[in-house]
Every structure is written in structure tokens, then in C-alpha cells.
C-alpha atoms as a PDB file:
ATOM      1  CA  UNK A   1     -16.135 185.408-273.843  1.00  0.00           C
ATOM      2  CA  UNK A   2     -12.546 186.224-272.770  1.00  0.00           C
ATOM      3  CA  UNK A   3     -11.897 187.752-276.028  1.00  0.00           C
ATOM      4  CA  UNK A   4     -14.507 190.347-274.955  1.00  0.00           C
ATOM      5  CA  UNK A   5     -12.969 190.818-271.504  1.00  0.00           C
ATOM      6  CA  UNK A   6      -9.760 191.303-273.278  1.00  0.00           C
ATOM      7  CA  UNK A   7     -10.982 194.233-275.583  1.00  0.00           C
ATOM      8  CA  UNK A   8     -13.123 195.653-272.747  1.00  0.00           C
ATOM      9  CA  UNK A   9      -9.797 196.150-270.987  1.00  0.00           C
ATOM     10  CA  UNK A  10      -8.188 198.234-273.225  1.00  0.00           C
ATOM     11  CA  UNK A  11     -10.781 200.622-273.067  1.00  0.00           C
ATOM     12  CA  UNK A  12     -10.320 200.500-268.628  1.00  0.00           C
ATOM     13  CA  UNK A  13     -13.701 198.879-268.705  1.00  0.00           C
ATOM     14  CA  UNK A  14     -14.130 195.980-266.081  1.00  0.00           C
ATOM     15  CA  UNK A  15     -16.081 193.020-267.684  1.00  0.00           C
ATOM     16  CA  UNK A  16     -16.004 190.327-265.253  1.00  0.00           C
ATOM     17  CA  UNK A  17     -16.102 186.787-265.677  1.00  0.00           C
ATOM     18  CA  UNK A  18     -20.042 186.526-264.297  1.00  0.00           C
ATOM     19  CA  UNK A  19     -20.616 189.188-266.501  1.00  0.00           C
ATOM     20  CA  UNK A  20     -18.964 187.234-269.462  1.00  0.00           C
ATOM     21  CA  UNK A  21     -20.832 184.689-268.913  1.00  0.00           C
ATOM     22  CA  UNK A  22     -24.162 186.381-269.334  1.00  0.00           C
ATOM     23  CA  UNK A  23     -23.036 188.066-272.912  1.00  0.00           C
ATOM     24  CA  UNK A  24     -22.657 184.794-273.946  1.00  0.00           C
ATOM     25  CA  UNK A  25     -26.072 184.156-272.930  1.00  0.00           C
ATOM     26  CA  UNK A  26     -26.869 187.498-274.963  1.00  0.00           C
ATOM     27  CA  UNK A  27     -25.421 186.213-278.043  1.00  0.00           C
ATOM     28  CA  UNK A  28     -26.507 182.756-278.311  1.00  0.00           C
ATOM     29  CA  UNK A  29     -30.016 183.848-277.263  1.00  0.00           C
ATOM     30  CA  UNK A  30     -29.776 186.468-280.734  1.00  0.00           C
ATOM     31  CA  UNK A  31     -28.538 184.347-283.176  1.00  0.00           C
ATOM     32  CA  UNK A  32     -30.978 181.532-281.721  1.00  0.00           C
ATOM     33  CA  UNK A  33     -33.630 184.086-282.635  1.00  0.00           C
ATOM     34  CA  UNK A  34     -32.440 185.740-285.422  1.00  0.00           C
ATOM     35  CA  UNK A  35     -32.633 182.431-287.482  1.00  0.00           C
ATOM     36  CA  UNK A  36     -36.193 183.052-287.688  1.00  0.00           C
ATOM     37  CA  UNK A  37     -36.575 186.863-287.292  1.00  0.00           C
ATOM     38  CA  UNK A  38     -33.870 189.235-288.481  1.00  0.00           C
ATOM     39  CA  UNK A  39     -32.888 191.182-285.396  1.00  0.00           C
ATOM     40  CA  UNK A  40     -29.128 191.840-286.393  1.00  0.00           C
ATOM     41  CA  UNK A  41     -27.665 191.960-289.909  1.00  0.00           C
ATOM     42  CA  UNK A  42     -24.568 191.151-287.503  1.00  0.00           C
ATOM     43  CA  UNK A  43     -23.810 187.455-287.172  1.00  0.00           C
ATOM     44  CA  UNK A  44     -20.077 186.589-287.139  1.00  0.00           C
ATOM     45  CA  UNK A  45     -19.634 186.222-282.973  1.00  0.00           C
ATOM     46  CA  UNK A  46     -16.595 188.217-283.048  1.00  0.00           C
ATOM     47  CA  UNK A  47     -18.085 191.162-284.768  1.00  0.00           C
ATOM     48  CA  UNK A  48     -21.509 190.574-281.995  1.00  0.00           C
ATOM     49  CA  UNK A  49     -18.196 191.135-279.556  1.00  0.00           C
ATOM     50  CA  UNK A  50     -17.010 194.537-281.434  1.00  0.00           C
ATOM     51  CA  UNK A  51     -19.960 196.034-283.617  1.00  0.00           C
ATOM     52  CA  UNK A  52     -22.863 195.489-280.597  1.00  0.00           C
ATOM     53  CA  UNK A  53     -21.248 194.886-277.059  1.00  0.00           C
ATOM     54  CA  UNK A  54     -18.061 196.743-276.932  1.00  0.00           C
ATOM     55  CA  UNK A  55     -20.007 199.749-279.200  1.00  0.00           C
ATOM     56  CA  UNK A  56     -22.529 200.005-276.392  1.00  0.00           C
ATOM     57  CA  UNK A  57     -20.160 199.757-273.433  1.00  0.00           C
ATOM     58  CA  UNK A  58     -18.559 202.764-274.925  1.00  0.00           C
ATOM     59  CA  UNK A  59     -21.640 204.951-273.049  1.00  0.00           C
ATOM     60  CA  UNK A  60     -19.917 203.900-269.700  1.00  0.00           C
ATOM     61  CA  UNK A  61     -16.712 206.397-271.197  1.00  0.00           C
ATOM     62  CA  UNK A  62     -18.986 208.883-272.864  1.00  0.00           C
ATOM     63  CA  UNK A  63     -20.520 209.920-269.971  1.00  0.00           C
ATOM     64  CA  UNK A  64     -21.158 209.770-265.945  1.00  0.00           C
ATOM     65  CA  UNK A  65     -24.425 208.074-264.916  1.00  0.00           C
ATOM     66  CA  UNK A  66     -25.466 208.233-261.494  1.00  0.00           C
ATOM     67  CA  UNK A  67     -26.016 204.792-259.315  1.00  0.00           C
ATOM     68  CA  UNK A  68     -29.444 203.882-259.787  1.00  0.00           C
ATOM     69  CA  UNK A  69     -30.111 205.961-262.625  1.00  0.00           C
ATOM     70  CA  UNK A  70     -33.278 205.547-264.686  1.00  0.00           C
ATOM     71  CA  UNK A  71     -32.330 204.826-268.312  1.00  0.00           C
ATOM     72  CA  UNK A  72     -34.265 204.502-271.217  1.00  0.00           C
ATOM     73  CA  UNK A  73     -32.981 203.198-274.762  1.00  0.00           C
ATOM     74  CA  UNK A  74     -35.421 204.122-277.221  1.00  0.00           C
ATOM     75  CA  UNK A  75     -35.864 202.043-280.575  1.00  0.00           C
ATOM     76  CA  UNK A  76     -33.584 199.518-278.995  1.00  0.00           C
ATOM     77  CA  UNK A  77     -33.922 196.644-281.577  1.00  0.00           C
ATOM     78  CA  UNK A  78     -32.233 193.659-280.019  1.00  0.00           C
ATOM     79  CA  UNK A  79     -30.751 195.720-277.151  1.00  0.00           C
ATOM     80  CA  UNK A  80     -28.214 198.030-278.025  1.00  0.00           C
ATOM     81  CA  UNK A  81     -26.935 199.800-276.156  1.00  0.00           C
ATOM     82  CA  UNK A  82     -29.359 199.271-273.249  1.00  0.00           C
ATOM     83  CA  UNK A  83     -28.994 195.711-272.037  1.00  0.00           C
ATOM     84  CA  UNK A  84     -24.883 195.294-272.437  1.00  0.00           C
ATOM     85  CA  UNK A  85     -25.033 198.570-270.105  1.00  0.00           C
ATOM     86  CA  UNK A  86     -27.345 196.831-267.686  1.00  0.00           C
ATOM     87  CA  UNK A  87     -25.182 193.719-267.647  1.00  0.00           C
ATOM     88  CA  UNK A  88     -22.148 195.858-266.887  1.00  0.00           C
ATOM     89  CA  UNK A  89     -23.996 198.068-264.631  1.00  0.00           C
ATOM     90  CA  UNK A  90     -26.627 196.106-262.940  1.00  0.00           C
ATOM     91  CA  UNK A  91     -27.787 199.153-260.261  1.00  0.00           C
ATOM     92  CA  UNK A  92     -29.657 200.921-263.276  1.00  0.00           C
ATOM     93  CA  UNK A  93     -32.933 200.887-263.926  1.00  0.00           C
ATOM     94  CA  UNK A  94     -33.564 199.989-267.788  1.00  0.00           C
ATOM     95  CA  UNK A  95     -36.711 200.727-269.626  1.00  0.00           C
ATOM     96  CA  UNK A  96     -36.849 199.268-273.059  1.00  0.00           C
ATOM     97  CA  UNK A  97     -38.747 200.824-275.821  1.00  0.00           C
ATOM     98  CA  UNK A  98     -39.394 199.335-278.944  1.00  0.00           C
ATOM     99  CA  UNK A  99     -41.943 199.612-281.670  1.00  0.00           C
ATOM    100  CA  UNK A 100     -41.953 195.672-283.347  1.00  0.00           C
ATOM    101  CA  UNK A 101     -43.815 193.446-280.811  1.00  0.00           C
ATOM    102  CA  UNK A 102     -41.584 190.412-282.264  1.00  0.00           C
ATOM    103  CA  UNK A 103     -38.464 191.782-280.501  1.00  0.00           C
ATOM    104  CA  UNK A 104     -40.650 193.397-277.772  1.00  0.00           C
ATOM    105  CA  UNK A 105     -41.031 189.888-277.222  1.00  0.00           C
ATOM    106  CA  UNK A 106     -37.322 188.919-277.560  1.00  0.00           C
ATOM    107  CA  UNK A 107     -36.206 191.589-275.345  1.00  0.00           C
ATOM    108  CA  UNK A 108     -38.284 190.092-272.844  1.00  0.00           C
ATOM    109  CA  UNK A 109     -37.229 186.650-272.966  1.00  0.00           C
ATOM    110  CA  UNK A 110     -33.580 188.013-272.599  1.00  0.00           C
ATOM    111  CA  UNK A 111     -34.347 189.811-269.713  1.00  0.00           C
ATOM    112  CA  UNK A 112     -35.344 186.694-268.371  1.00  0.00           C
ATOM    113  CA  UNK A 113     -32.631 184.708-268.977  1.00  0.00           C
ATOM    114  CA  UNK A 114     -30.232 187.644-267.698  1.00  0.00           C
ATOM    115  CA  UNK A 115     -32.085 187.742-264.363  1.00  0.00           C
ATOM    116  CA  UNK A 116     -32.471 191.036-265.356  1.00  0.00           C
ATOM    117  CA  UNK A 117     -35.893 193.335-264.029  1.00  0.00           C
ATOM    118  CA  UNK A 118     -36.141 195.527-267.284  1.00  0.00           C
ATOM    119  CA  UNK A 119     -39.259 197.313-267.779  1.00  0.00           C
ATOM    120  CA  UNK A 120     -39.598 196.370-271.742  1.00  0.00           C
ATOM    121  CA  UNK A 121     -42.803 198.698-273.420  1.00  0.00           C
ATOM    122  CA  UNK A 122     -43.849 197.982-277.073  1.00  0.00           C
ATOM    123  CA  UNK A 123     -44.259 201.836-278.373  1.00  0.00           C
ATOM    124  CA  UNK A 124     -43.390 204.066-280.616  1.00  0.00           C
ATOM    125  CA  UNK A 125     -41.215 206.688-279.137  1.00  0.00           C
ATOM    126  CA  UNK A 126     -43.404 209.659-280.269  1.00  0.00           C
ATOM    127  CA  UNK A 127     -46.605 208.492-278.382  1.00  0.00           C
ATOM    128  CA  UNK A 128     -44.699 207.136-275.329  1.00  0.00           C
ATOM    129  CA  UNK A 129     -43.223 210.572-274.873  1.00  0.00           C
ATOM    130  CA  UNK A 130     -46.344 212.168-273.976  1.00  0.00           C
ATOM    131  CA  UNK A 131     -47.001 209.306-271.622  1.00  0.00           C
ATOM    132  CA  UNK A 132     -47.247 211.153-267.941  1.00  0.00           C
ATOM    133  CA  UNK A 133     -45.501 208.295-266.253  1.00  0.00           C
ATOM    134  CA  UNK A 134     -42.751 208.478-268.584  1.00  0.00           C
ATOM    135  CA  UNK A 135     -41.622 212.299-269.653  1.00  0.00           C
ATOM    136  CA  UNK A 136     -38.505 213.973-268.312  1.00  0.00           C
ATOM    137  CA  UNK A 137     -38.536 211.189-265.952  1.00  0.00           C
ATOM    138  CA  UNK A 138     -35.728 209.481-267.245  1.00  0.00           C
ATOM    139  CA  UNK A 139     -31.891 210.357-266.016  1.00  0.00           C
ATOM    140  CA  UNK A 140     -29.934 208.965-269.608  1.00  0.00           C
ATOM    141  CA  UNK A 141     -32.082 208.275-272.371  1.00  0.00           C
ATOM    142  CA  UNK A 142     -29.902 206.712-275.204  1.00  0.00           C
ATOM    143  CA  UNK A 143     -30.119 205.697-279.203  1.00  0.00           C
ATOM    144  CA  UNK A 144     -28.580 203.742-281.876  1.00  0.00           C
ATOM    145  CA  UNK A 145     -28.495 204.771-285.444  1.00  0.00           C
ATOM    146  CA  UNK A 146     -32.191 205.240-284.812  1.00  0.00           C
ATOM    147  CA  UNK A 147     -32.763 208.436-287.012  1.00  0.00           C
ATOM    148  CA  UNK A 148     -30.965 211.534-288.146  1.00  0.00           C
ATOM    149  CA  UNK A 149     -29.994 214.135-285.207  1.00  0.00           C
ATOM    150  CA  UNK A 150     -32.940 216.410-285.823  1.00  0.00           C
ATOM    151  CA  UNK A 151     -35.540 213.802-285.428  1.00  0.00           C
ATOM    152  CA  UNK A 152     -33.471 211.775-282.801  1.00  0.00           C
ATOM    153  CA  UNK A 153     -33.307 214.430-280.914  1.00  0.00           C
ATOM    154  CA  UNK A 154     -37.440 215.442-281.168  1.00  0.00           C
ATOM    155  CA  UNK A 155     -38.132 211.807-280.184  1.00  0.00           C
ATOM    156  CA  UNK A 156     -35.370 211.362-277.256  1.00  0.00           C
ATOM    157  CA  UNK A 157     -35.031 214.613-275.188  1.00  0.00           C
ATOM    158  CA  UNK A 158     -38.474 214.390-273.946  1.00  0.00           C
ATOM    159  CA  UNK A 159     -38.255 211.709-271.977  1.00  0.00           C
ATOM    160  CA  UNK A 160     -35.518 213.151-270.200  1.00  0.00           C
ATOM    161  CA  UNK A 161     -35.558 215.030-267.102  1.00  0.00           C
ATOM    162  CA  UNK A 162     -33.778 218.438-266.657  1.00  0.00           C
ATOM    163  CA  UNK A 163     -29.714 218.292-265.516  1.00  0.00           C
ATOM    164  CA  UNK A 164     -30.228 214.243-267.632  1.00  0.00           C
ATOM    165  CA  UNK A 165     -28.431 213.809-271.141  1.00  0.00           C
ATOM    166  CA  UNK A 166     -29.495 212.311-274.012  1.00  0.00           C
ATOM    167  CA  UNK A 167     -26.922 209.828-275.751  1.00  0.00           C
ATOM    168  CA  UNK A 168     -26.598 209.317-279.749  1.00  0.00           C
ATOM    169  CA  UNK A 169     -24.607 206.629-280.550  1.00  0.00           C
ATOM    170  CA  UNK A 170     -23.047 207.294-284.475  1.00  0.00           C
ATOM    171  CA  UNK A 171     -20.675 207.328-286.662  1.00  0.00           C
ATOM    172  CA  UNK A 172     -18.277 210.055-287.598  1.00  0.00           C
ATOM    173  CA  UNK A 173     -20.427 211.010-290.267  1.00  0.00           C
ATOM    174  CA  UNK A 174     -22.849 212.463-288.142  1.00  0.00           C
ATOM    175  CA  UNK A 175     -21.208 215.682-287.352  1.00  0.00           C
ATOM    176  CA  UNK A 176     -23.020 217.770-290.272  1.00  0.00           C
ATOM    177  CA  UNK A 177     -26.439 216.106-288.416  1.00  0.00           C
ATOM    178  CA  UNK A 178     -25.082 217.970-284.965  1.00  0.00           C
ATOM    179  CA  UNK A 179     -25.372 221.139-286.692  1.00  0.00           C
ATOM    180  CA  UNK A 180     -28.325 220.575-288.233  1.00  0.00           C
ATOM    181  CA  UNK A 181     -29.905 219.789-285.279  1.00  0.00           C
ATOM    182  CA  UNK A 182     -29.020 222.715-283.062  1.00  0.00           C
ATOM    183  CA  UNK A 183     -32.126 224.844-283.980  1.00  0.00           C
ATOM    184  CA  UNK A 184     -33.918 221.507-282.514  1.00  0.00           C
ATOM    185  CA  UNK A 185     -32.074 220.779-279.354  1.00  0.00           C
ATOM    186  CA  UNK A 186     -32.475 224.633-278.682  1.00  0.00           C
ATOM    187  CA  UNK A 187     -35.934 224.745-279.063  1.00  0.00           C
ATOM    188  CA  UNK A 188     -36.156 220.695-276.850  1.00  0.00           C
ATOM    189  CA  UNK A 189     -34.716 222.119-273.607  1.00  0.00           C
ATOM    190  CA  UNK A 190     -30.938 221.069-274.667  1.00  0.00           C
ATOM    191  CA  UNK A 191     -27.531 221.882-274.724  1.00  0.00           C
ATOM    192  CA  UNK A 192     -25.121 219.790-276.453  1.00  0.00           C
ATOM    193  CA  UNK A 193     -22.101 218.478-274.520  1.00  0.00           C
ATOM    194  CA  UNK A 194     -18.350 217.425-275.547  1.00  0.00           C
ATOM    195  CA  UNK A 195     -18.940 214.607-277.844  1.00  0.00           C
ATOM    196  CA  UNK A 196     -16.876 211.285-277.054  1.00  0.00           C
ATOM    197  CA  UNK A 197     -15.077 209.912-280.314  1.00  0.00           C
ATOM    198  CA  UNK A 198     -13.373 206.415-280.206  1.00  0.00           C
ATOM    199  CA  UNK A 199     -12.222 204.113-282.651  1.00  0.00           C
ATOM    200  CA  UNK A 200     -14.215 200.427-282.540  1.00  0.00           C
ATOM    201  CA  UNK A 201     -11.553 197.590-283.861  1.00  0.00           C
ATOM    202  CA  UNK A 202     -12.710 196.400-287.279  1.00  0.00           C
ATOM    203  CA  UNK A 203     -15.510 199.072-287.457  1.00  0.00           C
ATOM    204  CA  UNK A 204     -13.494 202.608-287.482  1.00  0.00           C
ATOM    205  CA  UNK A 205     -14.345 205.716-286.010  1.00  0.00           C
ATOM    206  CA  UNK A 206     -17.646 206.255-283.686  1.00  0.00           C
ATOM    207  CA  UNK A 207     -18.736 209.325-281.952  1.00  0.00           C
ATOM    208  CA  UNK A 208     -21.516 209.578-278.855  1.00  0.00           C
ATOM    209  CA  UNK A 209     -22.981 212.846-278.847  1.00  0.00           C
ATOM    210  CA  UNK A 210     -24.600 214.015-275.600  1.00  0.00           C
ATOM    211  CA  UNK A 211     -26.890 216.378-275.173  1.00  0.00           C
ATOM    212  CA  UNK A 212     -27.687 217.677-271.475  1.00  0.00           C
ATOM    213  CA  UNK A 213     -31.541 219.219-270.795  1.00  0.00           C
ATOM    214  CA  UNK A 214     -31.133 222.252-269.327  1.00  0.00           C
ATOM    215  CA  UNK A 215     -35.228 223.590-269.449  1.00  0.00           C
ATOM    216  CA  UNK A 216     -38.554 221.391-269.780  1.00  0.00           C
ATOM    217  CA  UNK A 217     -39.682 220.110-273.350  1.00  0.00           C
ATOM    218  CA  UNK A 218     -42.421 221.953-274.476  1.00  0.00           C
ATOM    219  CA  UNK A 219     -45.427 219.932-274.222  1.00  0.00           C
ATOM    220  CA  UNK A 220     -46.106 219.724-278.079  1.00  0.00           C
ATOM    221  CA  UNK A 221     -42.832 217.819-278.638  1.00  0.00           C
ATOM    222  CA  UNK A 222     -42.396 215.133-280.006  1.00  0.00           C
ATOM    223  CA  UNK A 223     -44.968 215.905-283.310  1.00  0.00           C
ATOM    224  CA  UNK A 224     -46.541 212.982-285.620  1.00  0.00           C
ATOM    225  CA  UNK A 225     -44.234 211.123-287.669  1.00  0.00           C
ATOM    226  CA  UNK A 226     -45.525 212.818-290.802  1.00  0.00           C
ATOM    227  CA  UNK A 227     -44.710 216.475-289.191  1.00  0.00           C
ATOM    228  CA  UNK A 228     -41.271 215.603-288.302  1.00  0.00           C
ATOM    229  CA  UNK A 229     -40.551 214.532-291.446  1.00  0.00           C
ATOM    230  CA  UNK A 230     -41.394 216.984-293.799  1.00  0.00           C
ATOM    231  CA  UNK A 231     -40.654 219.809-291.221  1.00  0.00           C
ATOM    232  CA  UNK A 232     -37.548 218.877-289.054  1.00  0.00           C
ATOM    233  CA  UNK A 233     -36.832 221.270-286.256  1.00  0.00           C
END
């Protein structure tokens, strides 16, 4: 794993050699699983290094997060971005929120063999939301090429609590989503911030749009899967 060390370093991120060693751990766990459930259409190691670790170390750049800050990645899949942060920043604490109880499952053996104390919750984001012990409670809540901005942003913000930000992790495409979405931020309790745009080697342009809650989410928020759908915000 020096190659990812290397790369981490040219974007003034420190990835130790501990913490190396427990990406390593990260990968070979994945592909050990994905031969018999698809978790990443990903598979090539050095593109794991690029496309999936390096991608979601790019949050540590994109914005400030407190020590000790209560994150929650939301439709994380295998991870991403939520568990490379963690590895990096160990003082976090990382809830994990999936819908698929086969890589609910995953994610929990990996947390195990990272020594790491994640809190990993099989759940669709839209229910969880309304969850008392979980809304606006959260100081970064984060996404991957979960949804379009609209919707993203109707199933993120309310699990984060006012003066947190909500992180989108996308491509550069995504800017006519940003102002489609503004009607819904608006009306979630947001404000969007400077987006961060970097280019990932072998995978081009990427943006992280943050959006910072400045009021409460209104209580109705997020709607059924069917509503947000066929009426986006």
C-alpha cells in the first residue's frame, strides 16, 4: 500500500504506514467478498487505490470536521467514503447506513477486522431520518453517487444538525443537479457552500458539494420514495 501513501501525499494528506496497512485489509476483505456478492464493479487494486480510497479521502480537503465529530454516510455500499475517512481519522464517530442486509453484514465484518467501533444500521435513509435518536444529530453526513441532488439532498440534510454540512461526492456533471436542487436545500434548512473540485488520476474531474444547515428540517422531510420521485423538491 505505498503506492497509496504516495498518491495520498500529493494531495498533503498523511496516510501512515499503520494506516496502510489496514486499507490493505479493506481491499482484500472486498474483493474476498465481492467474489460472491457484487459490492464494487471496481476490481483492478490500483483503481480500489484511486476510484474508492483516494476519492473518499478527498472529504478530509473538502471540508473541516471537528475532532470527534459524529458522521454518518448514508447508502454507503461497501464503505465509501465513510470507513477510508475513519481509518484516516480514527477520533470520529461513524454511523453506517445501508439498505442491503448482505453488505450490512460486510460492513460489519470490516469493522471488525479494522478494530474499528462503527455503529453499522440496515435502513433505508428515508425511514431512518425520522428516527428520534438519529435526526439533526449528526455533525457531517456524507454520500456517494447515491441519487440525483434533489433527492440526495431530501434524504441527507435531515440527519444533520444545524451549523453541520452535508457532503455529495460527484462528478463534474453534477453541476446542472446543484441548481436543480436549490428550491430543495432552501426549503431542507440549507445553504450550499463553495464546492471542492479535484481531479482523481485515471478517473478525471470530481466535485464535493457541501451544503451547511442553517434552520431545522421540517418534520415532514424526507417523503416516501414514491413522492420524491414523481415530485422532487
Amino acid at each position: 500500500m505505498t503506492e497509496l501513501i504516495g498518491l495520498a501525499r500529493q494531495y498533503d494528506i498523511d496516510v501512515t504506514a499503520q494506516m496502510a496497512q489496514q486499507f490493505a485489509a479493506y481491499r482484500e476483505l472486498l474483493l474476498a467478498w465481492n467474489e460472491k456478492f457484487n459490492l464494487t464493479a471496481i476490481t483492478q487494486p490500483r483503481e480500489i487505490l484511486e476510484k474508492h480510497f483516494l476519492d473518499s479521502l478527498m472529504l478530509l480537503l473538502a471540508c473541516e470536521i471537528p475532532q470527534g465529530a459524529r458522521v454518518i454516510d448514508v447508502g454507503t455500499g461497501a464503505g465509501f467514503p465513510g470507513v477510508p475517512l475513519k481509518i484516516v481519522r480514527p477520533d470520529i464517530a461513524l454511523t453506517l447506513l445501508d439498505s442491503l442486509r448482505k453488505r450490512v453484514t460486510f460492513l460489519q465484518e470490516l469493522s471488525g477486522v479494522l478494530g474499528q467501533n462503527n455503529v453499522v444500521l440496515h435502513a433505508r435513509a428515508e425511514d431512518a431520518a425520522h428516527n428520534p435518536g438519529l435526526r439533526e444529530t449528526f455533525d457531517l453526513a456524507s454520500a456517494r453517487a447515491l441519487a440525483g441532488m434533489p433527492v440526495l439532498c431530501e434524504l441527507c440534510l435531515p440527519f444533520v444538525r444545524v451549523s453541520g454540512v452535508f457532503c455529495a461526492l460527484k462528478g463534474p456533471e453534477a453541476g446542472e443537479e446543484i441548481a436543480a436542487a436549490q428550491n430543495a436545500i432552501s426549503l431542507l434548512g440549507g445553504e450550499c457552500a463553495q464546492p471542492y473540485a479535484y481531479e482523481l488520476p485515471g478517473y478525471g474531474n470530481r466535485v464535493i458539494y457541501q451544503t451547511r444547515k442553517s434552520s431545522q428540517t421540517p418534520t415532514k422531510y424526507p417523503r416516501k420514495p414514491n413522492q420524491m420521485a414523481n415530485a422532487p423538491l
